[in-house]
C-alpha atoms as a PDB file:
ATOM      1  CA  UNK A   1       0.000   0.000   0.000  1.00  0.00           C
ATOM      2  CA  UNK A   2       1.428   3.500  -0.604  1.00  0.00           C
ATOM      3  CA  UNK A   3       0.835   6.563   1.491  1.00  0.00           C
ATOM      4  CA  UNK A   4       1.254  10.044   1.085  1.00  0.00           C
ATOM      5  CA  UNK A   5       2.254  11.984   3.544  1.00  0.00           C
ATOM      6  CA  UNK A   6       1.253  15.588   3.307  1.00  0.00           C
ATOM      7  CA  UNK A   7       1.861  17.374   6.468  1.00  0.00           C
ATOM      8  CA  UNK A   8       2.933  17.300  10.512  1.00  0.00           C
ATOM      9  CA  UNK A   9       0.799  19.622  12.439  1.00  0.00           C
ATOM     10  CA  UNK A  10       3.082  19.068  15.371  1.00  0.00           C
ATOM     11  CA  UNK A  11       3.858  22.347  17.373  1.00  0.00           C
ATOM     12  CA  UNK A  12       7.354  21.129  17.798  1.00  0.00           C
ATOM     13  CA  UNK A  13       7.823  17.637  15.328  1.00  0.00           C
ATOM     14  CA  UNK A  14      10.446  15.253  16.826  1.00  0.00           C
ATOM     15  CA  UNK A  15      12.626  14.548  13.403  1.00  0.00           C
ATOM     16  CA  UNK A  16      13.965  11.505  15.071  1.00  0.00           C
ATOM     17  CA  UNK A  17      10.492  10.356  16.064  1.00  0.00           C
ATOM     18  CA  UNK A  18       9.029  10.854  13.101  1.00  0.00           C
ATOM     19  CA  UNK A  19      12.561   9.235  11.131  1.00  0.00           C
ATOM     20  CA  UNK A  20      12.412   6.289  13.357  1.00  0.00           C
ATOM     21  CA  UNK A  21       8.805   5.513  12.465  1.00  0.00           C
ATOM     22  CA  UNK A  22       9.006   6.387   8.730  1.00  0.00           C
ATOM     23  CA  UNK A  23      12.025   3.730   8.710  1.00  0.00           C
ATOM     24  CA  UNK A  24      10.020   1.309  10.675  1.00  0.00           C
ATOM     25  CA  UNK A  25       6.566   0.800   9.150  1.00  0.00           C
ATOM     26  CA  UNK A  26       8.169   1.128   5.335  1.00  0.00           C
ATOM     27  CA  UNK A  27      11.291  -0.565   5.719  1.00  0.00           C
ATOM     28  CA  UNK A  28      13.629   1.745   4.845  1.00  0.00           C
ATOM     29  CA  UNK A  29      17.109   2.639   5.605  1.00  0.00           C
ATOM     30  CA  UNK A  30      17.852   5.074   8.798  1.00  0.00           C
ATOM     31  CA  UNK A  31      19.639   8.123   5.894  1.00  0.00           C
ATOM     32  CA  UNK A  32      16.745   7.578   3.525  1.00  0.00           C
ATOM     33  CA  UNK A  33      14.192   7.675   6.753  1.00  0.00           C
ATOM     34  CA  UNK A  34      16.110  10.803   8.134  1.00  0.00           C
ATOM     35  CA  UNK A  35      16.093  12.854   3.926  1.00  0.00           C
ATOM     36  CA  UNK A  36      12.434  12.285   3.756  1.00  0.00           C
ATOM     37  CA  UNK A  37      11.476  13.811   7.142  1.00  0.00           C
ATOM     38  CA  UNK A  38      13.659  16.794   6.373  1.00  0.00           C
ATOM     39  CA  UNK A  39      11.623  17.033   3.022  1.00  0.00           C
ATOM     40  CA  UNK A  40       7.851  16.451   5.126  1.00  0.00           C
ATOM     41  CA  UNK A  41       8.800  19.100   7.516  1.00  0.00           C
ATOM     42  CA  UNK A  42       9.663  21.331   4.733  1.00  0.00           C
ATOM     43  CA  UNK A  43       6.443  21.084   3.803  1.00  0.00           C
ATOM     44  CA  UNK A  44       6.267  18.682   0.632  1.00  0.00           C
ATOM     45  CA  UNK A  45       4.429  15.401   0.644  1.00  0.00           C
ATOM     46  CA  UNK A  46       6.326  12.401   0.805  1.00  0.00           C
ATOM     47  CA  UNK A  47       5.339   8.954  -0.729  1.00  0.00           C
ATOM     48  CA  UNK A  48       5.901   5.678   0.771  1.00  0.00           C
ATOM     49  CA  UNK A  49       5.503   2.440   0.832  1.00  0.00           C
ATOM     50  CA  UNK A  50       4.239  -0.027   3.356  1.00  0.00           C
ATOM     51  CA  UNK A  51       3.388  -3.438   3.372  1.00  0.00           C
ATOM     52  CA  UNK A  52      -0.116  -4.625   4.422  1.00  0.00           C
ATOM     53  CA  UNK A  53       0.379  -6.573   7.283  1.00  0.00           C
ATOM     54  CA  UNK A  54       1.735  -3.118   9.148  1.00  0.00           C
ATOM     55  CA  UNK A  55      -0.590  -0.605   7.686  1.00  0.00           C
ATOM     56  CA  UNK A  56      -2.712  -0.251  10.802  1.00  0.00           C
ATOM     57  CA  UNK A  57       0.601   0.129  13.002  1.00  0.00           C
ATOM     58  CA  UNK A  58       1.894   2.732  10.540  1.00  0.00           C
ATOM     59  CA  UNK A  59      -1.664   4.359  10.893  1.00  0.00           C
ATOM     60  CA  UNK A  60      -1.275   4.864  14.566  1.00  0.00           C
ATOM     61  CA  UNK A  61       2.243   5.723  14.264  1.00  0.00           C
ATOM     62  CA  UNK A  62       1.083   8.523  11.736  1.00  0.00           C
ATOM     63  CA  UNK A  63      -1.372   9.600  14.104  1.00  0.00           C
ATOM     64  CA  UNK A  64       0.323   9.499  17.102  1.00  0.00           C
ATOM     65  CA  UNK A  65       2.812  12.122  15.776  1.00  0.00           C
ATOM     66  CA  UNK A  66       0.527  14.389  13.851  1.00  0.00           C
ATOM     67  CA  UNK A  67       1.442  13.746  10.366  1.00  0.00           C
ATOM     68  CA  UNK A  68      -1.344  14.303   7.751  1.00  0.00           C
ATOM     69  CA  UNK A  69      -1.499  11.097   5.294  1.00  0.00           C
ATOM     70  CA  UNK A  70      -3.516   9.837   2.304  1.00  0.00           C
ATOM     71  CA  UNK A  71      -3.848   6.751   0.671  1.00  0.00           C
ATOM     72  CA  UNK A  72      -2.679   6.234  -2.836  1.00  0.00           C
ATOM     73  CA  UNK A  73      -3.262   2.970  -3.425  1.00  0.00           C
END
């Protein structure tokens, strides 16, 4: 399944909350993880992928640190 992820509407976003969780629930390197929260706390959506059997973990996770998401597919 692939997400979008538009936005975090966190007052203060923790980077290596947020980098930690990206890497987790779309197995991807730590760098990779770390380059695309820089670019979602720029402010440009970010696409990834993530593998059925996690989706409702990577929900929460998404949730639990404020990050706006959509479903592409």
């Amino acid at each position: 399944m692939k997400l979008n992820l538009l936005s975090c509407d966190a007052k203060r976003p923790d980077k290596r909350a947020i980098a930690n969780s990206i890497a987790e629930i779309s197995n991807i390197d730590d760098t990779l993880a770390q380059e695309l929260t820089d670019i979602l706390l720029e402010g440009d959506p970010v696409d990834i992928e993530v593998e059925d059997k996690n989706s409702s973990s990577a929900f929460r996770s998404l949730r639990k640190l404020s990050i706006d998401y959509e479903i592409i597919d």
